[in-house]
PDB file of N, CA and C in Angstrom:
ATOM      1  N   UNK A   1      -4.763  -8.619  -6.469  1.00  0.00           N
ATOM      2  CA  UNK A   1      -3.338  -8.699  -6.565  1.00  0.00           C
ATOM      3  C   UNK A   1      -2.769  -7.848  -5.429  1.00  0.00           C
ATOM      4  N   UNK A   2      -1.752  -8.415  -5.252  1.00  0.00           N
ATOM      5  CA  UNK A   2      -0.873  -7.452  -3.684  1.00  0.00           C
ATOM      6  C   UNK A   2       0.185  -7.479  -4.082  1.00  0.00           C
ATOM      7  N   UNK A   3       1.250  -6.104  -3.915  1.00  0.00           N
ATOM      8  CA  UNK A   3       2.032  -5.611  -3.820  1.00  0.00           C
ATOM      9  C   UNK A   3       3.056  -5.382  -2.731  1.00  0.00           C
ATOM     10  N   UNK A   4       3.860  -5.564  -2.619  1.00  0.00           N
ATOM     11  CA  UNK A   4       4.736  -4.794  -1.447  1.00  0.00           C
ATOM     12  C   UNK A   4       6.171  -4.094  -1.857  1.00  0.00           C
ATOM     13  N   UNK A   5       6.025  -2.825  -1.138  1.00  0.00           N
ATOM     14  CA  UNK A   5       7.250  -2.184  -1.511  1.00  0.00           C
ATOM     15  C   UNK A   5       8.491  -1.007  -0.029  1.00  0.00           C
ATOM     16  N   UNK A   6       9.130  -1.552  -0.372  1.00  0.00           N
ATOM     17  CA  UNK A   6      10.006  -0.394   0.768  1.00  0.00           C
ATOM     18  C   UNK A   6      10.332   0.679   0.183  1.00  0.00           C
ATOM     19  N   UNK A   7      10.108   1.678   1.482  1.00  0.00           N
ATOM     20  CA  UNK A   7      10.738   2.898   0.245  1.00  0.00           C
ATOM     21  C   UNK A   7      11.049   3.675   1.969  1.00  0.00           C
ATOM     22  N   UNK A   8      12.290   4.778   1.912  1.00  0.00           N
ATOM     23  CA  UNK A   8      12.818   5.332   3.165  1.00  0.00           C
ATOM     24  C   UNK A   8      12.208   6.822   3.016  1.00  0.00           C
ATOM     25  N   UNK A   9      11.652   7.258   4.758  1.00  0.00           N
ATOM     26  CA  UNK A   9      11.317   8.082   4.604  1.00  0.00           C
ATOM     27  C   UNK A   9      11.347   9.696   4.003  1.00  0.00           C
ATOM     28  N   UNK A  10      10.460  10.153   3.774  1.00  0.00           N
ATOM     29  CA  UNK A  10      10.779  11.221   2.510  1.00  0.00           C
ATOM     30  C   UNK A  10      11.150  10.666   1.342  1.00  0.00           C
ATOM     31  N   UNK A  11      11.083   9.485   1.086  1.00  0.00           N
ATOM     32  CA  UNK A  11      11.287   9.413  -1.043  1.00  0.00           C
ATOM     33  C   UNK A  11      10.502   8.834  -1.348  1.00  0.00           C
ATOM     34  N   UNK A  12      10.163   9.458  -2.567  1.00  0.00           N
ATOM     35  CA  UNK A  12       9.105   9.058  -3.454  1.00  0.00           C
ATOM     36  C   UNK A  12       9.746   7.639  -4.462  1.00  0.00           C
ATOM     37  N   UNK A  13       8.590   7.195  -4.731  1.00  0.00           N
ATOM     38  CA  UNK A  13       8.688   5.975  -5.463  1.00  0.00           C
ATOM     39  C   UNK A  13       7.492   5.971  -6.613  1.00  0.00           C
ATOM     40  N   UNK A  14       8.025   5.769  -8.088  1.00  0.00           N
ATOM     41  CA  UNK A  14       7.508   5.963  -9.050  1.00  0.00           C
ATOM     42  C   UNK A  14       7.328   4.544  -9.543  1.00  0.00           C
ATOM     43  N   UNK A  15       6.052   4.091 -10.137  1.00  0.00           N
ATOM     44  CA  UNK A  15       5.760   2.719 -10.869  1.00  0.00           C
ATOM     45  C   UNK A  15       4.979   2.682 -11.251  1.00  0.00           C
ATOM     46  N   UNK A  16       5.531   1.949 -12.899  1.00  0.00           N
ATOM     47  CA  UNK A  16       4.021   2.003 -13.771  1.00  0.00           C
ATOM     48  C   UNK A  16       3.824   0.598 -13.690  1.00  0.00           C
ATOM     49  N   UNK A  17       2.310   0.397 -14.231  1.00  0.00           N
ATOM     50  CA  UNK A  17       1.397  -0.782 -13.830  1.00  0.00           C
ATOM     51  C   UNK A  17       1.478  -2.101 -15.496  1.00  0.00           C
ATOM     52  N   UNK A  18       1.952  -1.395 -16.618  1.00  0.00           N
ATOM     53  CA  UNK A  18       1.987  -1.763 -17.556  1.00  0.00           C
ATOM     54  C   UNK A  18       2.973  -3.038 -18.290  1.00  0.00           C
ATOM     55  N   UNK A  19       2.431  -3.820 -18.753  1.00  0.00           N
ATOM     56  CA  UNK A  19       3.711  -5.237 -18.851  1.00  0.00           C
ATOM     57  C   UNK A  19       3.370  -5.482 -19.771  1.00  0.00           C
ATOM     58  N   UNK A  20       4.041  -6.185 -20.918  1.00  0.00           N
ATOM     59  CA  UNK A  20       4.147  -7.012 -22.179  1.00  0.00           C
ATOM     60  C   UNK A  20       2.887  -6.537 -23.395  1.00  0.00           C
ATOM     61  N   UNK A  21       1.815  -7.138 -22.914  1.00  0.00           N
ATOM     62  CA  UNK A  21       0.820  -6.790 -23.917  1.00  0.00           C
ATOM     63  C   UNK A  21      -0.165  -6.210 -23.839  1.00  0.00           C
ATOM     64  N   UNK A  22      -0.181  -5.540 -22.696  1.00  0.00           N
ATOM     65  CA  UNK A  22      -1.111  -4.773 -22.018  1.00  0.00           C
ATOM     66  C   UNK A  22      -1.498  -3.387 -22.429  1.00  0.00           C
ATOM     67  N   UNK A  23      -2.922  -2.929 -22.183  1.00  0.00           N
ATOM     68  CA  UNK A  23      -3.047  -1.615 -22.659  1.00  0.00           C
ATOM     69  C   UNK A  23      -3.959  -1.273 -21.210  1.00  0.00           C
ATOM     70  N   UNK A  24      -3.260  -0.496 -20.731  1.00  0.00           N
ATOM     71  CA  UNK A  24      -4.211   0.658 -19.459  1.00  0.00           C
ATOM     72  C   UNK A  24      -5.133   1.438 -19.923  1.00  0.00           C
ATOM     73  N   UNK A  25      -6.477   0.906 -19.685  1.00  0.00           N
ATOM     74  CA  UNK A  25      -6.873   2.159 -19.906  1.00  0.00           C
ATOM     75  C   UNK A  25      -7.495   3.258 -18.803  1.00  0.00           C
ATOM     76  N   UNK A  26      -8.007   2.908 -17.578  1.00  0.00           N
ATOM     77  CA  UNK A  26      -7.905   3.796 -16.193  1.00  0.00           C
ATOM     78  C   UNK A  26      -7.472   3.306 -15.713  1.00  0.00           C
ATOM     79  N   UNK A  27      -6.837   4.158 -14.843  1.00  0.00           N
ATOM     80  CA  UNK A  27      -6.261   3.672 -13.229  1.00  0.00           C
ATOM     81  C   UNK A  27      -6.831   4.629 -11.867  1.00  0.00           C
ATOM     82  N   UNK A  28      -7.528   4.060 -11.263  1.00  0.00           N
ATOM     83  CA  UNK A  28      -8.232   4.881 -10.125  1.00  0.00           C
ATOM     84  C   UNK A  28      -7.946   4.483  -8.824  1.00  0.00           C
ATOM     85  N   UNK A  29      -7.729   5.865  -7.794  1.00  0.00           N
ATOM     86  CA  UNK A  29      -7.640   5.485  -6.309  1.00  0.00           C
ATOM     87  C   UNK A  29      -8.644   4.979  -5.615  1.00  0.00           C
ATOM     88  N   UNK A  30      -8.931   3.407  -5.225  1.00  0.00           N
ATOM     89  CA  UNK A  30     -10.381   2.766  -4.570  1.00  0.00           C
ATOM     90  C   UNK A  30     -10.011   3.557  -3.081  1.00  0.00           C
ATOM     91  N   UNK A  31      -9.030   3.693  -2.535  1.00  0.00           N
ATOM     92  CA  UNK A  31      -8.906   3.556  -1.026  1.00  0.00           C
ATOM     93  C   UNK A  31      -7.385   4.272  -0.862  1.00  0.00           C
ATOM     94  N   UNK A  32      -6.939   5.491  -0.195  1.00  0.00           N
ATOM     95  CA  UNK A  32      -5.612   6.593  -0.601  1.00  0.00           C
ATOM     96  C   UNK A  32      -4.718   5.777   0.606  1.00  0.00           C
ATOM     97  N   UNK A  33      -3.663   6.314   0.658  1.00  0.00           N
ATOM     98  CA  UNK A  33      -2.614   6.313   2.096  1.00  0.00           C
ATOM     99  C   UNK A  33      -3.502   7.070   3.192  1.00  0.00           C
ATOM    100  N   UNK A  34      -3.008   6.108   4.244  1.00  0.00           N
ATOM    101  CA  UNK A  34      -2.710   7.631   5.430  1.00  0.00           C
ATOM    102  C   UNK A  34      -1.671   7.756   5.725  1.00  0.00           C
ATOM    103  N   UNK A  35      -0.123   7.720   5.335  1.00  0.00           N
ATOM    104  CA  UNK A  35       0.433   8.546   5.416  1.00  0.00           C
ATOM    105  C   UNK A  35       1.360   9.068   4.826  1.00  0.00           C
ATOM    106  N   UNK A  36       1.446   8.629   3.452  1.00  0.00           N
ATOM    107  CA  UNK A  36       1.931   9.305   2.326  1.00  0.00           C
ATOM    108  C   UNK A  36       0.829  10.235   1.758  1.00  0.00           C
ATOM    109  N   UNK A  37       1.509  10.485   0.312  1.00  0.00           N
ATOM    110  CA  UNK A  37       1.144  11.150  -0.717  1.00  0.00           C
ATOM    111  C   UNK A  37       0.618  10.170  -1.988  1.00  0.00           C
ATOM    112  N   UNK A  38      -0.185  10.233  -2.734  1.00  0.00           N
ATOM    113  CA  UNK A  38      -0.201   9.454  -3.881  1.00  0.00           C
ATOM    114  C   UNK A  38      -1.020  10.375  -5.298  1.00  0.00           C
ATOM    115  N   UNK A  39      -0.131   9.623  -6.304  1.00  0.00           N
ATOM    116  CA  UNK A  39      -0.976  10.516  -7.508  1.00  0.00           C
ATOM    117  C   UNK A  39      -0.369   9.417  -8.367  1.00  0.00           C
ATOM    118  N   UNK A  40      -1.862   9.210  -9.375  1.00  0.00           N
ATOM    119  CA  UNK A  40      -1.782   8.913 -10.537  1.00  0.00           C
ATOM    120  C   UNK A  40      -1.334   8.929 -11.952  1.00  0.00           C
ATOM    121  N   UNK A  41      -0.154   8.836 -12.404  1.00  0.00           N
ATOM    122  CA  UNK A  41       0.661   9.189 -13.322  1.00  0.00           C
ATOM    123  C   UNK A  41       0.645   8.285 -14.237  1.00  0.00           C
ATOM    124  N   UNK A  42      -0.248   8.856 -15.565  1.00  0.00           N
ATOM    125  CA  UNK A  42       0.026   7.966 -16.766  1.00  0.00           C
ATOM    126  C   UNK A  42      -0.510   6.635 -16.457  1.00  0.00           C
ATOM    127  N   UNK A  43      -0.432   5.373 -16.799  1.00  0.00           N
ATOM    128  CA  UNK A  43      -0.109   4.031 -16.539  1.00  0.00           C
ATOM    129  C   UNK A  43       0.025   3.707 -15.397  1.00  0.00           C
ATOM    130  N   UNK A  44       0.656   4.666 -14.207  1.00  0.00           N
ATOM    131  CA  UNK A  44       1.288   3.301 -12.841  1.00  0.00           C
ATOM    132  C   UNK A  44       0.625   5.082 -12.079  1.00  0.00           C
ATOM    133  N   UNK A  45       1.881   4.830 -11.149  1.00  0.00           N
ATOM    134  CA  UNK A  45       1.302   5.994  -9.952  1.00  0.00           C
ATOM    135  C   UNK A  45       2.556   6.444  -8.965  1.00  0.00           C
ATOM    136  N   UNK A  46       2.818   7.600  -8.664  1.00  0.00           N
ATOM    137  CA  UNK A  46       4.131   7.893  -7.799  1.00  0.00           C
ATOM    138  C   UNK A  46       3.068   8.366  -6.495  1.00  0.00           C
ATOM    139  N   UNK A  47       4.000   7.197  -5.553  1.00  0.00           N
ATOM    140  CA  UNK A  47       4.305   6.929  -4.190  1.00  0.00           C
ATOM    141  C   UNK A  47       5.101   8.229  -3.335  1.00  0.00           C
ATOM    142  N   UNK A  48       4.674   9.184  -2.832  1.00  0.00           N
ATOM    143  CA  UNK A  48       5.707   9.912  -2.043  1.00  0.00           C
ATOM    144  C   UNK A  48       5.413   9.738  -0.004  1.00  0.00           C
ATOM    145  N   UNK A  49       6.300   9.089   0.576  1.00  0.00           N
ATOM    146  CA  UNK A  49       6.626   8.721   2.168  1.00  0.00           C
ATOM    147  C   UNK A  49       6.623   9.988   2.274  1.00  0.00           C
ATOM    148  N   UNK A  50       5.869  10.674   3.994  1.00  0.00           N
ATOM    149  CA  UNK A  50       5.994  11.382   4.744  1.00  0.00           C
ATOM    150  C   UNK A  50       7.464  11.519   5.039  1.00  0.00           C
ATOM    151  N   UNK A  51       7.911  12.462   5.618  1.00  0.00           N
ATOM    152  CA  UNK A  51       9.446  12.436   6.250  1.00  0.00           C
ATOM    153  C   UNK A  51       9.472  11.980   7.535  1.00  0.00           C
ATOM    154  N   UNK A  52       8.479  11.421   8.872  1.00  0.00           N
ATOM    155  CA  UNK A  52       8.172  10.437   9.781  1.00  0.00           C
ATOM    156  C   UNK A  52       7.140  10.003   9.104  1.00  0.00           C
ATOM    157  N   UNK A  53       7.561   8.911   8.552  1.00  0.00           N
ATOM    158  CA  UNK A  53       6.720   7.584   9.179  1.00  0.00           C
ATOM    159  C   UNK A  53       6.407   6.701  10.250  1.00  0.00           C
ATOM    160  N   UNK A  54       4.722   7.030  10.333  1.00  0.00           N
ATOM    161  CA  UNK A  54       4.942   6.069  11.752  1.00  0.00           C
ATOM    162  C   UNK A  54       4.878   4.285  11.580  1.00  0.00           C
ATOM    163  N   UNK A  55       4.491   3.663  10.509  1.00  0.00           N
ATOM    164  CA  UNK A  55       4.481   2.403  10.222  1.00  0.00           C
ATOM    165  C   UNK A  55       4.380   2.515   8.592  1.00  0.00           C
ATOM    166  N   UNK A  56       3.833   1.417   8.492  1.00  0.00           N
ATOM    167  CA  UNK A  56       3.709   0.442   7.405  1.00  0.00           C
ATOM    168  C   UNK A  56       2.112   1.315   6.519  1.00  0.00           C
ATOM    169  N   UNK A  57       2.011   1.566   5.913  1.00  0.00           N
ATOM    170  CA  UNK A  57       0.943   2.334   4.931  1.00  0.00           C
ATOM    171  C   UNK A  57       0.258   1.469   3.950  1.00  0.00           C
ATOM    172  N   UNK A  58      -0.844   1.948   3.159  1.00  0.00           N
ATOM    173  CA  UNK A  58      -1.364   0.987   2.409  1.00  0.00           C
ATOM    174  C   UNK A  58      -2.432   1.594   1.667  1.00  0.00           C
ATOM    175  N   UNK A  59      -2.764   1.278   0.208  1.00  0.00           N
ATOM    176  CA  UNK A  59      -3.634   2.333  -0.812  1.00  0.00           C
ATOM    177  C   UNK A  59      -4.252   0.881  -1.862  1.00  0.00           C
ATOM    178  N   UNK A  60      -5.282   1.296  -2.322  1.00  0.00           N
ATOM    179  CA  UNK A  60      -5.826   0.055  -3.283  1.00  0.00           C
ATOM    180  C   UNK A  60      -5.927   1.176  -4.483  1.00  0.00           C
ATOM    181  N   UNK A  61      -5.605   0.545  -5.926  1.00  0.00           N
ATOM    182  CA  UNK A  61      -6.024   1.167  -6.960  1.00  0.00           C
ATOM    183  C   UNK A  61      -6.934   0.294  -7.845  1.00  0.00           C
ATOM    184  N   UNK A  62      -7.849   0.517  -8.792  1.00  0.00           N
ATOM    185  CA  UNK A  62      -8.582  -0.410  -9.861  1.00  0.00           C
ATOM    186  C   UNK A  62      -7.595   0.179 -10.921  1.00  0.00           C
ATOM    187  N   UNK A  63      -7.615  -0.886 -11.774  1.00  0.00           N
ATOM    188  CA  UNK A  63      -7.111  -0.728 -12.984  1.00  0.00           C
ATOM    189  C   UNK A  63      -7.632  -1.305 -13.979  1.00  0.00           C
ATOM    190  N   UNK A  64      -8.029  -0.869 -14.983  1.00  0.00           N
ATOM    191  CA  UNK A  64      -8.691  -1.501 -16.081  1.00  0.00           C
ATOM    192  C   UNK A  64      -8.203  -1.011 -17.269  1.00  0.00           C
ATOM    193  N   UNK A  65      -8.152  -2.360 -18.401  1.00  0.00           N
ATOM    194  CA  UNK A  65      -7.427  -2.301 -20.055  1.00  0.00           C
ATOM    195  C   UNK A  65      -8.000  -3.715 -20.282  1.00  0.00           C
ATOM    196  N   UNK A  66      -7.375  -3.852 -20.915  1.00  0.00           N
ATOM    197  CA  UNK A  66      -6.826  -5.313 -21.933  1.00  0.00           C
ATOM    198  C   UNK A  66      -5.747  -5.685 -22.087  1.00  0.00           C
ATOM    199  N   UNK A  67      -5.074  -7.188 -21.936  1.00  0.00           N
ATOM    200  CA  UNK A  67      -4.614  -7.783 -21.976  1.00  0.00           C
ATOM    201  C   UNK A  67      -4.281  -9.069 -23.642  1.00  0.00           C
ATOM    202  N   UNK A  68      -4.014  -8.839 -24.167  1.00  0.00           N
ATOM    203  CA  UNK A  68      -4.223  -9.266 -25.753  1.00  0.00           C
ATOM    204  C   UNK A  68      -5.471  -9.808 -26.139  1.00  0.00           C
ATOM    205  N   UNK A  69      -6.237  -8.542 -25.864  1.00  0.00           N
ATOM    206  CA  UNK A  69      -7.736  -8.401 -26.499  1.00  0.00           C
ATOM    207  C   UNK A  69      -8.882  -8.273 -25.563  1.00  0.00           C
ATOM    208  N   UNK A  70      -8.326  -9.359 -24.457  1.00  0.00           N
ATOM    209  CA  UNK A  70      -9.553  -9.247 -23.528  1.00  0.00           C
ATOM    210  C   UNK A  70      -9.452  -8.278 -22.233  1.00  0.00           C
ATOM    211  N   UNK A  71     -10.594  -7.761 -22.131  1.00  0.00           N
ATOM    212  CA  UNK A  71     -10.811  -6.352 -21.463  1.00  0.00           C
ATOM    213  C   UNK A  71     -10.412  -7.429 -19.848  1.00  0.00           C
ATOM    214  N   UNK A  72     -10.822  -6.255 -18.973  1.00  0.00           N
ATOM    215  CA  UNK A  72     -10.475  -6.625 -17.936  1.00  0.00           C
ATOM    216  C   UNK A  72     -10.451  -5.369 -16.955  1.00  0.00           C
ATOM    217  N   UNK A  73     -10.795  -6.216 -15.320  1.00  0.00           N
ATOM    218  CA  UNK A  73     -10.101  -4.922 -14.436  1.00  0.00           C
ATOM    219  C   UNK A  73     -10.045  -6.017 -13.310  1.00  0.00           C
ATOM    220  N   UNK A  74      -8.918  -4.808 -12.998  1.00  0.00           N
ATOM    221  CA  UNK A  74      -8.122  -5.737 -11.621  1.00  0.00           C
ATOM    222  C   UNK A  74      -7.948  -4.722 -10.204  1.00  0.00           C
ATOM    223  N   UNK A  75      -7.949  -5.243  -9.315  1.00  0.00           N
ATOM    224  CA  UNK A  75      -7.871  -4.367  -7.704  1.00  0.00           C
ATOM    225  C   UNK A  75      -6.285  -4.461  -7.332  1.00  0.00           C
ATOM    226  N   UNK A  76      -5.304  -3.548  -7.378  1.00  0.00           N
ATOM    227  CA  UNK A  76      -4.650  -3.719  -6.938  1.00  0.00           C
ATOM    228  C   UNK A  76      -4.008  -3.238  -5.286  1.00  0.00           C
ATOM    229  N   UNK A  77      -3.615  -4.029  -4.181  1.00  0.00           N
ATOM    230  CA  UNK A  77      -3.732  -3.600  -3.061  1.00  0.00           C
ATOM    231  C   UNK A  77      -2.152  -3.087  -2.883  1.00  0.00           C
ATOM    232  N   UNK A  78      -1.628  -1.765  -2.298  1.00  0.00           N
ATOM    233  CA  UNK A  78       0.104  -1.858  -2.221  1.00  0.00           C
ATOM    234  C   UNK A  78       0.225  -1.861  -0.899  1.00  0.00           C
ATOM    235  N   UNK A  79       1.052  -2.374  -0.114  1.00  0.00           N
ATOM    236  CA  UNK A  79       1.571  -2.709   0.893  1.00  0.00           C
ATOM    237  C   UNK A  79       3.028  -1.571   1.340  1.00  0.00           C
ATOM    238  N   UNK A  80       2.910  -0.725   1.738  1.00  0.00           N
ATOM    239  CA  UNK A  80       3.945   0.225   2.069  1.00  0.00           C
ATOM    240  C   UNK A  80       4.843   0.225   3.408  1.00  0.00           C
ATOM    241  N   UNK A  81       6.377  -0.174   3.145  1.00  0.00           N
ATOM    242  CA  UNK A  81       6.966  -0.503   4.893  1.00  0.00           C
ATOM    243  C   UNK A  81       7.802   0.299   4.682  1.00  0.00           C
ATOM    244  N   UNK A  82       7.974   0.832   5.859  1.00  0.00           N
ATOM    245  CA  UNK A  82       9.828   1.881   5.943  1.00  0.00           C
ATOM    246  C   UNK A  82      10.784   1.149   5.763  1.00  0.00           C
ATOM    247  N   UNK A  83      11.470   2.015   5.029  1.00  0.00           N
ATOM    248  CA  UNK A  83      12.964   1.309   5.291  1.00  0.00           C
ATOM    249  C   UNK A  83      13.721   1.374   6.141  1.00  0.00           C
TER     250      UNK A  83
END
C-alpha cells in the first residue's frame, strides 16, 4: 500500500493506521526517513519535517492485526513532499 502526504517544513503530522474493523496489533519501522523524524505512536505514527527540507522523503512501516477475524500484515510505503 502507498501513501502520500504534504506536510510544510518544521510540522509534524500525526496518523493513525486504524479503520472500521480493524485491530493493530504491531506497527514497525521496515525502512526510517532521511530527513525527518519518525515515531511510532499507538496505532498510526507522528511524522515530524526537518525545518529545511531538501526534497520529497520516504519511510516503510509493517503493520500487522486483523481485519474481522482474519489476521494479516501489510507494508505500508509513505511518500513525503514539501509543501
Amino acid at each position: 500500500m502507498r501513501w502520500t502526504i504534504s506536510i510544510a517544513p518544521g510540522a509534524d503530522c500525526i496518523q493513525g493506521l486504524r479503520l472500521s474493523y480493524m485491530q493493530i496489533f504491531n506497527v514497525s519501522v521496515v525502512s526510517g526517513p532521511s530527513w525527518g523524524q519518525l515515531a511510532v505512536v499507538g496505532s498510526g505514527f507522528r511524522y515530524s519535517a526537518g525545518t529545511e527540507t531538501p526534497g520529497t522523503d520516504k519511510f516503510t512501516l509493517l503493520i500487522s492485526g486483523s481485519n474481522r477475524h482474519h489476521r494479516g500484515t501489510s507494508t505500508l510505503e509513505v511518500e513525503v513532499n514539501p509543501q
